[in-house]
Structure formats: structure tokens, C-alpha cells
C-alpha atoms as a PDB file:
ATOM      1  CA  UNK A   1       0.000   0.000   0.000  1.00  0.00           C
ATOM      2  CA  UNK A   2       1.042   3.354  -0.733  1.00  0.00           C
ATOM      3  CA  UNK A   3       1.529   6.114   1.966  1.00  0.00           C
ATOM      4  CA  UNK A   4       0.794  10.057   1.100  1.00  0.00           C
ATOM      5  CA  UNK A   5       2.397  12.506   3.563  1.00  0.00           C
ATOM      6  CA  UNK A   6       1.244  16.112   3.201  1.00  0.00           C
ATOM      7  CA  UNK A   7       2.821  18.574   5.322  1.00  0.00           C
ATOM      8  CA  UNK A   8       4.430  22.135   4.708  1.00  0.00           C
ATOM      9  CA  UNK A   9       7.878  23.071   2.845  1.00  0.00           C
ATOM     10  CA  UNK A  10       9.718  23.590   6.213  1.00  0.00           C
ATOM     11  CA  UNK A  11       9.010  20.208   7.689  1.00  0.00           C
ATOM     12  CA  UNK A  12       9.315  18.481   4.205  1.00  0.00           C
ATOM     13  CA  UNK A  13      12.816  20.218   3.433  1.00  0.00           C
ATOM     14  CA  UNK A  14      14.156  18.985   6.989  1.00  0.00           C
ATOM     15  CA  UNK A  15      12.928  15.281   5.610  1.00  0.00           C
ATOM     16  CA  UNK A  16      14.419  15.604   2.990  1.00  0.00           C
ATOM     17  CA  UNK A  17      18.062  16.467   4.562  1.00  0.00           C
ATOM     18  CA  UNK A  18      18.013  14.309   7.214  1.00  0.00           C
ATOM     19  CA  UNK A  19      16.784  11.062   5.341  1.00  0.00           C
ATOM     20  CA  UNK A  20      19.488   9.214   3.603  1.00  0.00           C
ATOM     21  CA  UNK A  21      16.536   6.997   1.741  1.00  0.00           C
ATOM     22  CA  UNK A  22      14.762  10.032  -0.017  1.00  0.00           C
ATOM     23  CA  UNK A  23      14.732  10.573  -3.701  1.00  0.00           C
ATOM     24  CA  UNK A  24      13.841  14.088  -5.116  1.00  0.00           C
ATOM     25  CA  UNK A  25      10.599  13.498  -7.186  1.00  0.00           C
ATOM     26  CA  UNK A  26       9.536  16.817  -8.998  1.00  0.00           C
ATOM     27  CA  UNK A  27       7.296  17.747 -11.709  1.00  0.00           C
ATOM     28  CA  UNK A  28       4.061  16.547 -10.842  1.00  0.00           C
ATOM     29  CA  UNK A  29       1.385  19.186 -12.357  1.00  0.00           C
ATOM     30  CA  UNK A  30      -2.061  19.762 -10.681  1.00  0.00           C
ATOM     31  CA  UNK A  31      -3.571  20.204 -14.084  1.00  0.00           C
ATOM     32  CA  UNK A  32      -2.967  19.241 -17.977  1.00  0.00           C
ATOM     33  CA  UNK A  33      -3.902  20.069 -20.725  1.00  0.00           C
ATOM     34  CA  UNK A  34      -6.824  18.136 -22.917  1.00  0.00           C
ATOM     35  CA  UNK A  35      -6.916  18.122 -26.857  1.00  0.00           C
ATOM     36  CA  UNK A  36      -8.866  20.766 -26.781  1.00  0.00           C
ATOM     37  CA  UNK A  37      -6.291  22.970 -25.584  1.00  0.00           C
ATOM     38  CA  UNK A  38      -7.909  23.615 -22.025  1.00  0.00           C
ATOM     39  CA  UNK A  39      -6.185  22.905 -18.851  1.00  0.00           C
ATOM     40  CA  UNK A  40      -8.336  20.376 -16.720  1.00  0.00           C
ATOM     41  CA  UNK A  41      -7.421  18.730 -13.345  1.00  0.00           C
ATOM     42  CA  UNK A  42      -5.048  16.348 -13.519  1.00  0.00           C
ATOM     43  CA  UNK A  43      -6.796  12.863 -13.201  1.00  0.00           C
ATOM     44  CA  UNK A  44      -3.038  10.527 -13.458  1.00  0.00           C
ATOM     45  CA  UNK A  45      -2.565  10.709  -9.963  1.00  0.00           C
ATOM     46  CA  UNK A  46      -6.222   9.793  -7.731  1.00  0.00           C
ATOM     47  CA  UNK A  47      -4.698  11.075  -4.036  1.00  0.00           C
ATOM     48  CA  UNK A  48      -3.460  14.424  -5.847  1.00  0.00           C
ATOM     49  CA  UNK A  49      -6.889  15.135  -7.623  1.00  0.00           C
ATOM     50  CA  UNK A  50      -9.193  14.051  -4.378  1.00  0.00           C
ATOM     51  CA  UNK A  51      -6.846  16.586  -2.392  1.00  0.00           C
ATOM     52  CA  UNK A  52      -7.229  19.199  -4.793  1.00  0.00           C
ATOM     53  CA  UNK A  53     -11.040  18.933  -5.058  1.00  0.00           C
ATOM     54  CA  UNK A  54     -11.533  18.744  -1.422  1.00  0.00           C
ATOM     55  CA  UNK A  55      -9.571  20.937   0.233  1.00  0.00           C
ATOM     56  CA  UNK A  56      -9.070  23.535  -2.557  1.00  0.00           C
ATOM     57  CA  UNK A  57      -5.552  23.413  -2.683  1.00  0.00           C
ATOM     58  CA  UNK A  58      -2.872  22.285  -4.804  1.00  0.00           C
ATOM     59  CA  UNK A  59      -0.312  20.280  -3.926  1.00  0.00           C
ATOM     60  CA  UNK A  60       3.599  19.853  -4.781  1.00  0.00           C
ATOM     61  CA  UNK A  61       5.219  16.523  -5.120  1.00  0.00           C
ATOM     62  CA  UNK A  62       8.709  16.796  -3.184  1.00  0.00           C
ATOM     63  CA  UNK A  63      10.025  13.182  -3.584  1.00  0.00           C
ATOM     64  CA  UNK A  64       9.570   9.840  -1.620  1.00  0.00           C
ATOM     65  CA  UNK A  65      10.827   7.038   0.384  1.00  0.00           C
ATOM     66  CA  UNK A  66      10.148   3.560  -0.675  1.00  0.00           C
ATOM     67  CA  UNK A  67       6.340   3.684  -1.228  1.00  0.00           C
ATOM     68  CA  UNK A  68       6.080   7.024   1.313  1.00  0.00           C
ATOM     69  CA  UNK A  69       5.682   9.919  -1.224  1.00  0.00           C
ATOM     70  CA  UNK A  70       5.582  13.215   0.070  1.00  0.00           C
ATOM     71  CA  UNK A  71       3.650  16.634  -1.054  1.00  0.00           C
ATOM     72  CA  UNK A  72       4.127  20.483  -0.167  1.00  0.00           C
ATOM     73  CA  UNK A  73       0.787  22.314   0.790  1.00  0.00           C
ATOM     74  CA  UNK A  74       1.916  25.595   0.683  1.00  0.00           C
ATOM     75  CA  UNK A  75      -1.403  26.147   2.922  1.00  0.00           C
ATOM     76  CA  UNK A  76      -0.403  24.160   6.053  1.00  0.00           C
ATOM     77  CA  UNK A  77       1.704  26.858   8.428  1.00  0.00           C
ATOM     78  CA  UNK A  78       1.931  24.526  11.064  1.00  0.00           C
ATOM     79  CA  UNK A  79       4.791  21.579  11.538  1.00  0.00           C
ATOM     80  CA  UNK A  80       2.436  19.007  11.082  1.00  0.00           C
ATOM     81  CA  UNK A  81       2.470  15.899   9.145  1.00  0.00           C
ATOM     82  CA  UNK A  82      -0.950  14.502   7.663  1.00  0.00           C
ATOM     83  CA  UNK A  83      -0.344  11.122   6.439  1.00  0.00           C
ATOM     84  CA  UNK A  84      -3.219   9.496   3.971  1.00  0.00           C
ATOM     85  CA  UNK A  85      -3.477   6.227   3.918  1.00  0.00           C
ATOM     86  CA  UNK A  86      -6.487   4.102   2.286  1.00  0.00           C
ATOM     87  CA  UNK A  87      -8.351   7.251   1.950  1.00  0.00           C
ATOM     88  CA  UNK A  88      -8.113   7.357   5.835  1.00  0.00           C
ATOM     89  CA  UNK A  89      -6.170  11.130   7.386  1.00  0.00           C
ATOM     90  CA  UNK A  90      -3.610  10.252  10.519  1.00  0.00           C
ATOM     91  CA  UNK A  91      -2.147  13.864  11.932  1.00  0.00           C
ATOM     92  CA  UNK A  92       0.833  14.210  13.735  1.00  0.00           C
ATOM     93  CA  UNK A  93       3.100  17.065  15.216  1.00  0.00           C
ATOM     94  CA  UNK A  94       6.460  17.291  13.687  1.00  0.00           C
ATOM     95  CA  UNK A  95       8.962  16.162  16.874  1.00  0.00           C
ATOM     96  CA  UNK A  96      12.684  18.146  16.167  1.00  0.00           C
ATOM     97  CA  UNK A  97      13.552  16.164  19.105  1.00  0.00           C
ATOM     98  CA  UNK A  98      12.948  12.932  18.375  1.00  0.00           C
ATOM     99  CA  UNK A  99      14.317  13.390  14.834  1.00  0.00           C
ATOM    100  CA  UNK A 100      17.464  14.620  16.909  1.00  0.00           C
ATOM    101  CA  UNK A 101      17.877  12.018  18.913  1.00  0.00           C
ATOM    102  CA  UNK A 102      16.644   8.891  16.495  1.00  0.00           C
ATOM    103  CA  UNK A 103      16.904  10.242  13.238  1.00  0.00           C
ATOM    104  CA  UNK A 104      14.137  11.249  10.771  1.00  0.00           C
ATOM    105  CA  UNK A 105      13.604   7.686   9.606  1.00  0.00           C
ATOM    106  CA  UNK A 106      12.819   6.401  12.748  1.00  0.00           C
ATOM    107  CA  UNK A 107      10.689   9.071  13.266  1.00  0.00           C
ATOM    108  CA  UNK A 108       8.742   8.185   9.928  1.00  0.00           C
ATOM    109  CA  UNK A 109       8.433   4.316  11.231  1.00  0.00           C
ATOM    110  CA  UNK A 110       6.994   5.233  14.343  1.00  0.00           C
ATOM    111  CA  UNK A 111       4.705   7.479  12.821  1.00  0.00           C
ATOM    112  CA  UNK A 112       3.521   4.735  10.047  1.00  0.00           C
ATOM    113  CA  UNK A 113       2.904   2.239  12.980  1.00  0.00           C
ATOM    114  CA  UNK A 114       1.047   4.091  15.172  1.00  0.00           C
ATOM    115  CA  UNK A 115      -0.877   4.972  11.874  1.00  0.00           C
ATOM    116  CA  UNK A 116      -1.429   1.706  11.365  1.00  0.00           C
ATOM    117  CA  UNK A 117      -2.543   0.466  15.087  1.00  0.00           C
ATOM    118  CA  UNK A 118      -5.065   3.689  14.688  1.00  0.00           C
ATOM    119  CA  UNK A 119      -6.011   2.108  11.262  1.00  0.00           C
ATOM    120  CA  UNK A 120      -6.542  -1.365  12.262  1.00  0.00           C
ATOM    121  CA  UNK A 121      -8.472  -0.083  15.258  1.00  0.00           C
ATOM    122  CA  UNK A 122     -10.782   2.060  13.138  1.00  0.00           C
ATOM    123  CA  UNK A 123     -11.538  -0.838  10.679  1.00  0.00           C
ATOM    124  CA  UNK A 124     -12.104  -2.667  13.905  1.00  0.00           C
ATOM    125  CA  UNK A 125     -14.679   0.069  15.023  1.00  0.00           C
ATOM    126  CA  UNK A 126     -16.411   0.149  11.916  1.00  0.00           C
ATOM    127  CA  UNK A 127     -16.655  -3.733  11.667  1.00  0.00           C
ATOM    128  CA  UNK A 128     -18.423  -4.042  14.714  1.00  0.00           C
ATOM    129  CA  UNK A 129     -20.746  -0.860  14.788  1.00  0.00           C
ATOM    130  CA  UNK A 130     -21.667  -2.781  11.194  1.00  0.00           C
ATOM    131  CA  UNK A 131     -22.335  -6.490  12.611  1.00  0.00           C
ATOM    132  CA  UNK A 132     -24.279  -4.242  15.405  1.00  0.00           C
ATOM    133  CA  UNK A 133     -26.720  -2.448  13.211  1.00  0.00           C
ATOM    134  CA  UNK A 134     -27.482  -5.610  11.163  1.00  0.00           C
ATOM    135  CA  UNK A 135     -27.941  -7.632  14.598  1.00  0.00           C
ATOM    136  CA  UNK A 136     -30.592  -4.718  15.075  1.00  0.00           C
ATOM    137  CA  UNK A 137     -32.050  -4.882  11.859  1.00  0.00           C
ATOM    138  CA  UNK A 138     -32.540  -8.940  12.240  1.00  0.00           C
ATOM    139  CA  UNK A 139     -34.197  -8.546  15.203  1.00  0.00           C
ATOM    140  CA  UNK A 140     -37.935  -8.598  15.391  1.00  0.00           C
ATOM    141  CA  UNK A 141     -39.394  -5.654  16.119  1.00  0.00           C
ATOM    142  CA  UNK A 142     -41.237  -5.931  19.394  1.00  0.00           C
ATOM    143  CA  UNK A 143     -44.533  -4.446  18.690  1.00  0.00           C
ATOM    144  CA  UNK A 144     -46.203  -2.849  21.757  1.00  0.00           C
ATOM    145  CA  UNK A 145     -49.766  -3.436  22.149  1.00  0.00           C
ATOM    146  CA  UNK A 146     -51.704  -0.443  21.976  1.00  0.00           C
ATOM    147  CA  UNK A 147     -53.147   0.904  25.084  1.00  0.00           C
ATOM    148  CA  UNK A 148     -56.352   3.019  24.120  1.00  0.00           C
ATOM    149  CA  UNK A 149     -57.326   6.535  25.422  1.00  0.00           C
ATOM    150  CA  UNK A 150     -59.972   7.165  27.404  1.00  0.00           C
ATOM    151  CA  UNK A 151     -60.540  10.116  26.852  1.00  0.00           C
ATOM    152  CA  UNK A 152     -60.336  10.014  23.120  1.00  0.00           C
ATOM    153  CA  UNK A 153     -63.767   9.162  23.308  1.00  0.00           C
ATOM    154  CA  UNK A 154     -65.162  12.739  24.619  1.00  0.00           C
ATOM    155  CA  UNK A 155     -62.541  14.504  22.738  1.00  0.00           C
ATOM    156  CA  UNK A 156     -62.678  13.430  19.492  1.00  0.00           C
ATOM    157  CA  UNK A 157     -65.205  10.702  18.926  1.00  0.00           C
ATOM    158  CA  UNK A 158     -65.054  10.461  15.555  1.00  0.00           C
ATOM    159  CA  UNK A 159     -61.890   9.052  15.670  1.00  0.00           C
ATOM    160  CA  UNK A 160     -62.293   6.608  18.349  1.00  0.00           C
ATOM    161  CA  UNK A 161     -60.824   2.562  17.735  1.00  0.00           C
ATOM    162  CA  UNK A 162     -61.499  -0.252  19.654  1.00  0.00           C
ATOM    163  CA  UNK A 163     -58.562   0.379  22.145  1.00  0.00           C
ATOM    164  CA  UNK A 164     -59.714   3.342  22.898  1.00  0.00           C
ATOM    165  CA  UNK A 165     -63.509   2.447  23.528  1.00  0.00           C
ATOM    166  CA  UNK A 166     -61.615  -0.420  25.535  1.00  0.00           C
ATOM    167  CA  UNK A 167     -59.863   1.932  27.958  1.00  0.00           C
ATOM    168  CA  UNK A 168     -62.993   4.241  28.353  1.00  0.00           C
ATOM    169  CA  UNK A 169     -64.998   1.006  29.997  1.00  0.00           C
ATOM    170  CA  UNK A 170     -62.001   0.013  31.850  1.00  0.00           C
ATOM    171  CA  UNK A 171     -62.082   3.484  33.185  1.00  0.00           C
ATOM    172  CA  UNK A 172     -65.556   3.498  33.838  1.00  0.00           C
ATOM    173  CA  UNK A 173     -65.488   0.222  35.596  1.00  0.00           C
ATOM    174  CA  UNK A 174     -63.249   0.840  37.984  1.00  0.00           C
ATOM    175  CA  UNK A 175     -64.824   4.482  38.524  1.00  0.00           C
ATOM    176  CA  UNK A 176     -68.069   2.888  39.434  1.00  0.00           C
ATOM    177  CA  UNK A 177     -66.183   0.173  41.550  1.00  0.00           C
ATOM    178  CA  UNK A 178     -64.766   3.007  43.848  1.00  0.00           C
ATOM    179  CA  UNK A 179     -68.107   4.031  44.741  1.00  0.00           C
END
């Protein structure tokens, strides 16, 4: 599976020193242009195009790591990472520290696993709130019985039912039972 990391040109240009692994992969273009001479979205690359039409913003491809490719948003101001992964978003806070002490690469693992324990758990979630609506759905409904109103009766009469005229003796019974 392929990994997407969006993040700003700071964080990405300190990945890109500090990672022995990382190839420089320029020239990807947000748009092209048709036979008709009109410049469309660029369809070649699906995570690109689904950014770009929901979030409004283009990104830059910077290079990659294996099957990690990474992307500018010139947007983002924060040192964040977003990492996209079966159309899922994981977010996480760009650690100087860590990176420091363990290197950037380690940093990256650490980041994919605990992407993919979050992944995992969410398919997890989403398996089981599944299985629990269709336990609810095959489960016969349990069908009240109606209770009538008595007082339907001198409220609305015409639209009295059986229930209804059922209460109103009920009521009436134990009325003249009190006395």
C-alpha cells in the first residue's frame, strides 16, 4: 500500500536532509492540458486530484521514500504531518527532538505504525458498529400493544378505535367500583 504525507515546505525540506533513503521526485502538475487545448485537473494521480477537489488546494510533489511519497501544501503553516493512507487522514506534530535524537527515519516508522494500530483499530470500530446495526435490523421488532385513550372518546369521537372504547370502559369500571 502506498503512503501520502502532506505537510508544509519547512518540515518536508528537513525530511528531505536528514533522510538518507529520499529521492527528489519533482514535476508533478495539478492540471494538464486536454486536446482541446484547455487545462483540466489532472486525473493521473487519484490522491493528488481528491486533495485538490476537497480541500481547494494544490499540492507539490517533493520526492519519496520507498512507497512514502511526500507533497508540499503551501497552505499548512503549522509543523504538522498529515499522512493518507487508504483514503483514511492520521495527523501528527512534527517532533525536532525525536528526529534529533533517532533520526528522521525512525521518526517516519513510528509514525507509520502508530498509523497503522489507529487504522486497524478504526476498521475494527467500523466492523463491529456494522455487525451491530445488522444484529438490530434482524431482530424482530417488538410491537407494543396499543393501550387506548380514554378520553379520546369525549374529545374526538369520531376518531375513536377499539382500544380506545376499551380503555374508556375500563375506566368506567373501575370508577363505578370506587363508589
Amino acid at each position: 500500500m502506498e503512503y501520502n504525507i502532506v505537510t508544509n515546505y519547512s518540515v518536508n525540506q528537513k525530511i528531505k536532509q536528514a533522510s538518507k533513503y529520499y529521492t527528489v521526485k519533482l514535476g508533478l502538475a495539478s492540471t494538464k492540458i486536454d486536446s482541446a487545448g484547455d487545462r483540466q485537473p489532472n486525473t493521473d494521480n487519484k490522491f493528488t486530484y481528491v486533495y485538490n477537489t476537497y480541500y481547494k488546494a494544490t499540492l507539490q510533489s517533493q520526492g519519496s521514500i520507498g512507497n512514502i511519497n511526500f507533497y508540499t501544501d503551501h497552505m499548512i503553516t503549522d509543523d504538522v504531518l498529515f499522512f493518507y493512507y487508504d483514503n483514511e487522514q492520521f495527523t501528527f506534530e512534527w517532533d525536532p527532538n525525536f528526529v534529533r535524537q533517532k533520526g528522521v527515519d525512525a521518526f517516519l516508522g513510528l509514525c507509520i505504525k502508530k498509523m497503522e494500530d489507529e487504522y486497524e483499530e478504526r476498521l475494527e470500530n467500523a466492523r463491529r458498529e456494522k455487525e451491530e446495526k445488522e444484529e438490530k435490523q434482524n431482530q424482530p421488532e417488538i410491537v407494543p400493544q396499543n393501550t387506548g385513550n380514554a378520553e379520546k372518546i369525549l374529545s374526538s369521537p369520531g376518531a375513536v378505535k377499539y382500544e380506545d372504547l376499551k380503555a374508556y370502559l375500563e375506566k368506567k369500571n373501575a370508577e363505578r367500583m370506587k363508589i
